[in-house]
N, C-alpha and C. Protein backbone atom coordinates (compact mmCIF):
# COMPACT_ATOMS: atom_id res chain seq x y z
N UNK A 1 21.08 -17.74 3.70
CA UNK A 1 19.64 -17.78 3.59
C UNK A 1 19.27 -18.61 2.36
N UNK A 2 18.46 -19.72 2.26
CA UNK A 2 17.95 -19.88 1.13
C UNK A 2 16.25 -19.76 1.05
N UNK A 3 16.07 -19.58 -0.23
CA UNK A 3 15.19 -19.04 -0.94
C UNK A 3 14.36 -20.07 -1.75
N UNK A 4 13.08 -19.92 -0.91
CA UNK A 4 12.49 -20.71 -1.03
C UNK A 4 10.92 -20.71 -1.76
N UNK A 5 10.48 -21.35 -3.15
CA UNK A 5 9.63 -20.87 -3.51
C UNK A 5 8.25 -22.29 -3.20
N UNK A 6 7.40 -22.53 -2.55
CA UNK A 6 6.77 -23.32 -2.14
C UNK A 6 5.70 -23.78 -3.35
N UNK A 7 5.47 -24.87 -3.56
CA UNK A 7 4.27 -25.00 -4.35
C UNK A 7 3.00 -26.06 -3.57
N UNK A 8 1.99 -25.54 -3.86
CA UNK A 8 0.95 -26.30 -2.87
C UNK A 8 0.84 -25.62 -1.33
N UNK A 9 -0.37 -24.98 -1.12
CA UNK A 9 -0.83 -24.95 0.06
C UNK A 9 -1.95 -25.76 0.36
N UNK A 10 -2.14 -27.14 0.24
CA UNK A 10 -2.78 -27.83 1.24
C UNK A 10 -2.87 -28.38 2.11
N UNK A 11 -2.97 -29.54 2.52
CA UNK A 11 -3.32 -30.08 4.14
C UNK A 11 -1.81 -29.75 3.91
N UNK A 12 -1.04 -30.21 3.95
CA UNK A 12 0.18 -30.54 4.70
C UNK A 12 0.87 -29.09 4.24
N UNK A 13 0.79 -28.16 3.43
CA UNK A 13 1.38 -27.18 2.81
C UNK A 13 1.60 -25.96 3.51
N UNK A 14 0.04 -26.22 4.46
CA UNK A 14 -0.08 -25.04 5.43
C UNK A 14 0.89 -25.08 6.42
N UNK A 15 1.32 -26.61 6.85
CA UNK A 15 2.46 -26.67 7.82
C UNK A 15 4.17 -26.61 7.82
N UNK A 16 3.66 -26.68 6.21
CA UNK A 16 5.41 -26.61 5.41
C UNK A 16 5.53 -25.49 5.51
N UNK A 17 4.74 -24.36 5.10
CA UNK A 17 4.56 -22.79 4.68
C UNK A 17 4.37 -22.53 6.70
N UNK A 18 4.33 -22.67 7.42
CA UNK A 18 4.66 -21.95 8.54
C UNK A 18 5.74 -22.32 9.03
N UNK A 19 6.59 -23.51 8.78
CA UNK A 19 8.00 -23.79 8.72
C UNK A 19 9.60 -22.79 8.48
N UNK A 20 8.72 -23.03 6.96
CA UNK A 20 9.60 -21.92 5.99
C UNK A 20 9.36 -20.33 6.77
N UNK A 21 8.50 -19.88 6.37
CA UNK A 21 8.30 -18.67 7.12
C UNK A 21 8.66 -18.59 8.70
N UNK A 22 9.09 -19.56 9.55
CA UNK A 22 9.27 -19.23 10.71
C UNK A 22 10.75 -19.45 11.34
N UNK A 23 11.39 -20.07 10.35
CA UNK A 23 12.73 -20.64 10.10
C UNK A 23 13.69 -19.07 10.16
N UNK A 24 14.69 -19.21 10.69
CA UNK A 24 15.92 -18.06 10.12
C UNK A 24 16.51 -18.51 9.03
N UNK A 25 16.87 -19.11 8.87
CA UNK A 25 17.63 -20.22 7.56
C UNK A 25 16.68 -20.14 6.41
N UNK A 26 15.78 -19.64 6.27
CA UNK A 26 15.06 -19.85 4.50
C UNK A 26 14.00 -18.40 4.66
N UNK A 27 14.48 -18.22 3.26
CA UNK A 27 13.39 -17.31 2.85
C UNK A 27 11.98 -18.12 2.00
N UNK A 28 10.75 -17.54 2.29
CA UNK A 28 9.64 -17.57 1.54
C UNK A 28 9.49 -16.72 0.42
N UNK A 29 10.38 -16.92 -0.96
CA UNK A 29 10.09 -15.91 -2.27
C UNK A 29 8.79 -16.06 -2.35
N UNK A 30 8.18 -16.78 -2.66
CA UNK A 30 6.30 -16.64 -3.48
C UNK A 30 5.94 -18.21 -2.92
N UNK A 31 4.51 -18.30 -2.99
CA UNK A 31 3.70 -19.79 -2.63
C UNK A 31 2.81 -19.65 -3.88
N UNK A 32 2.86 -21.02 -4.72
CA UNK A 32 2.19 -20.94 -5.59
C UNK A 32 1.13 -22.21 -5.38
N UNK A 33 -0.09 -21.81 -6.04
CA UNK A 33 -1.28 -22.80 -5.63
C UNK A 33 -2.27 -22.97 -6.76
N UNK A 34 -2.54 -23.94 -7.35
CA UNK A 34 -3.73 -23.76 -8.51
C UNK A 34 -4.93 -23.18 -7.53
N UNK A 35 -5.13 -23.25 -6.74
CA UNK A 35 -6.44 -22.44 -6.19
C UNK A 35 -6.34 -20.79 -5.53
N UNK A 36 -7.29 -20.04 -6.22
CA UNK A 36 -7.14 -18.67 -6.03
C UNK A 36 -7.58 -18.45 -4.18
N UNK A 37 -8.25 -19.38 -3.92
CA UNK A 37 -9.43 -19.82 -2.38
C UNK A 37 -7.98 -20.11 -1.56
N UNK A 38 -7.21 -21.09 -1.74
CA UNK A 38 -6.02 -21.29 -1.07
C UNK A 38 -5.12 -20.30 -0.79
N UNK A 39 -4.73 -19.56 -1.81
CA UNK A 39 -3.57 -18.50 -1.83
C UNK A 39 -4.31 -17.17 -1.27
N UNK A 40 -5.55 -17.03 -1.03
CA UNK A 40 -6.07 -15.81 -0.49
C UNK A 40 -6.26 -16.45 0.87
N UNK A 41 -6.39 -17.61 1.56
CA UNK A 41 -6.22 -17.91 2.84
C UNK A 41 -4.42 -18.04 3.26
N UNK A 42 -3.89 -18.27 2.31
CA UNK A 42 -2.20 -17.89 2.86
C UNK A 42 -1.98 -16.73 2.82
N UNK A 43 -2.45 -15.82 2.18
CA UNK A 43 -2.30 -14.58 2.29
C UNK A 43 -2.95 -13.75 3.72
N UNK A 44 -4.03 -14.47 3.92
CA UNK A 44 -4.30 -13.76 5.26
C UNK A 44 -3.96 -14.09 6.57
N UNK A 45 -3.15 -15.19 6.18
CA UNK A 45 -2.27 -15.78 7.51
C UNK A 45 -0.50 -14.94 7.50
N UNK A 46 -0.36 -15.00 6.08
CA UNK A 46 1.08 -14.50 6.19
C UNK A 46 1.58 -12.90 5.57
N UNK A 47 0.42 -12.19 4.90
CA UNK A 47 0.41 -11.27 4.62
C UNK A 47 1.70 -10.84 3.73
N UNK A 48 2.41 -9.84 3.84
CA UNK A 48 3.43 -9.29 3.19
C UNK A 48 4.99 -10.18 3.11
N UNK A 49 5.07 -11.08 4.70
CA UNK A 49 6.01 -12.05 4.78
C UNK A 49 6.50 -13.08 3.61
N UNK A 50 5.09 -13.44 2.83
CA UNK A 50 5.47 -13.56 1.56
C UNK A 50 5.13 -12.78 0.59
N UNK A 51 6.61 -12.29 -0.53
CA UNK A 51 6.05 -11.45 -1.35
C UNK A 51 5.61 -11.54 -2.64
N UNK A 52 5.39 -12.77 -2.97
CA UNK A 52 4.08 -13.40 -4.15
C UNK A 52 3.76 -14.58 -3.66
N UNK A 53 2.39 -14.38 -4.10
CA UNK A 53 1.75 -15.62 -4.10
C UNK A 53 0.91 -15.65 -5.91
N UNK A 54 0.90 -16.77 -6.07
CA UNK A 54 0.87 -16.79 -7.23
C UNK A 54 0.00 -18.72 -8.46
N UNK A 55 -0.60 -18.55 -9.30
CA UNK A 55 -0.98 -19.47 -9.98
C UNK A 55 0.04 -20.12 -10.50
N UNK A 56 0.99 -19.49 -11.08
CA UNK A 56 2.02 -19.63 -11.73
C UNK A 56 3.00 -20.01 -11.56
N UNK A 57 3.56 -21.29 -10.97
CA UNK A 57 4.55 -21.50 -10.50
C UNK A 57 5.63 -21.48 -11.12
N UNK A 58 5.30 -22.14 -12.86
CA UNK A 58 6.67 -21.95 -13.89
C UNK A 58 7.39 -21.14 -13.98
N UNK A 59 6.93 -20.02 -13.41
CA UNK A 59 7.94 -18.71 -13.52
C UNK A 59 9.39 -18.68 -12.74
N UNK A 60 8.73 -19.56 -11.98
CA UNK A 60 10.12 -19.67 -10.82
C UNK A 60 11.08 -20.94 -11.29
N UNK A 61 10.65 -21.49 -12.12
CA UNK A 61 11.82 -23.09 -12.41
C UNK A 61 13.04 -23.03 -12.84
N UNK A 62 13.26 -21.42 -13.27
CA UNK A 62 14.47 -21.44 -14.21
C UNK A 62 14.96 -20.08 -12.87
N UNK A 63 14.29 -19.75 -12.26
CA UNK A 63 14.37 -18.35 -11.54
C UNK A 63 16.38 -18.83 -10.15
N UNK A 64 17.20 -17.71 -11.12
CA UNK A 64 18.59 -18.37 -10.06
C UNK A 64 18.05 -17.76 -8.94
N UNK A 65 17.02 -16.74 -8.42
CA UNK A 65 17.41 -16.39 -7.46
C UNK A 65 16.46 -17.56 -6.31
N UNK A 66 15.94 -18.70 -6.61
CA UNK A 66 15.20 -19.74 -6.01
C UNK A 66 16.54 -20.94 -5.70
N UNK A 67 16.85 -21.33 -4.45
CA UNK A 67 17.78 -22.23 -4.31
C UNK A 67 16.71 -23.81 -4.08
């Protein structure tokens, strides 16, 4: 499985992010988005499937468990 932390949900992000999430082969760790409007519309498409969504993407750059 890899582990996958997405950054950007826009035009094209929404179709990357139903990829990832629909894939057997990759996990969705967190989607990070400078817009709070964006990440509360990925959230109501993907709900719990991902388990952060987040402003913050730096958190994840050093993160081993992100392949």
């Amino acid at each position: 499985m890899i582990n996958i932390v997405q950054i950007g949900y826009g035009y094209w992000g929404t179709n990357v992010a139903r990829n990832i999430v629909q894939s057997r082969e990759t996990n969705m760790i967190a989607l990070a988005d400078a817009s709070a409007a964006r990440l509360e519309a990925a959230r109501n498409v993907y709900g719990s499937a991902i388990p952060d969504y987040t402003t913050d993407y730096e958190k994840y750059l050093s993160d081993p468990n992100v392949d």
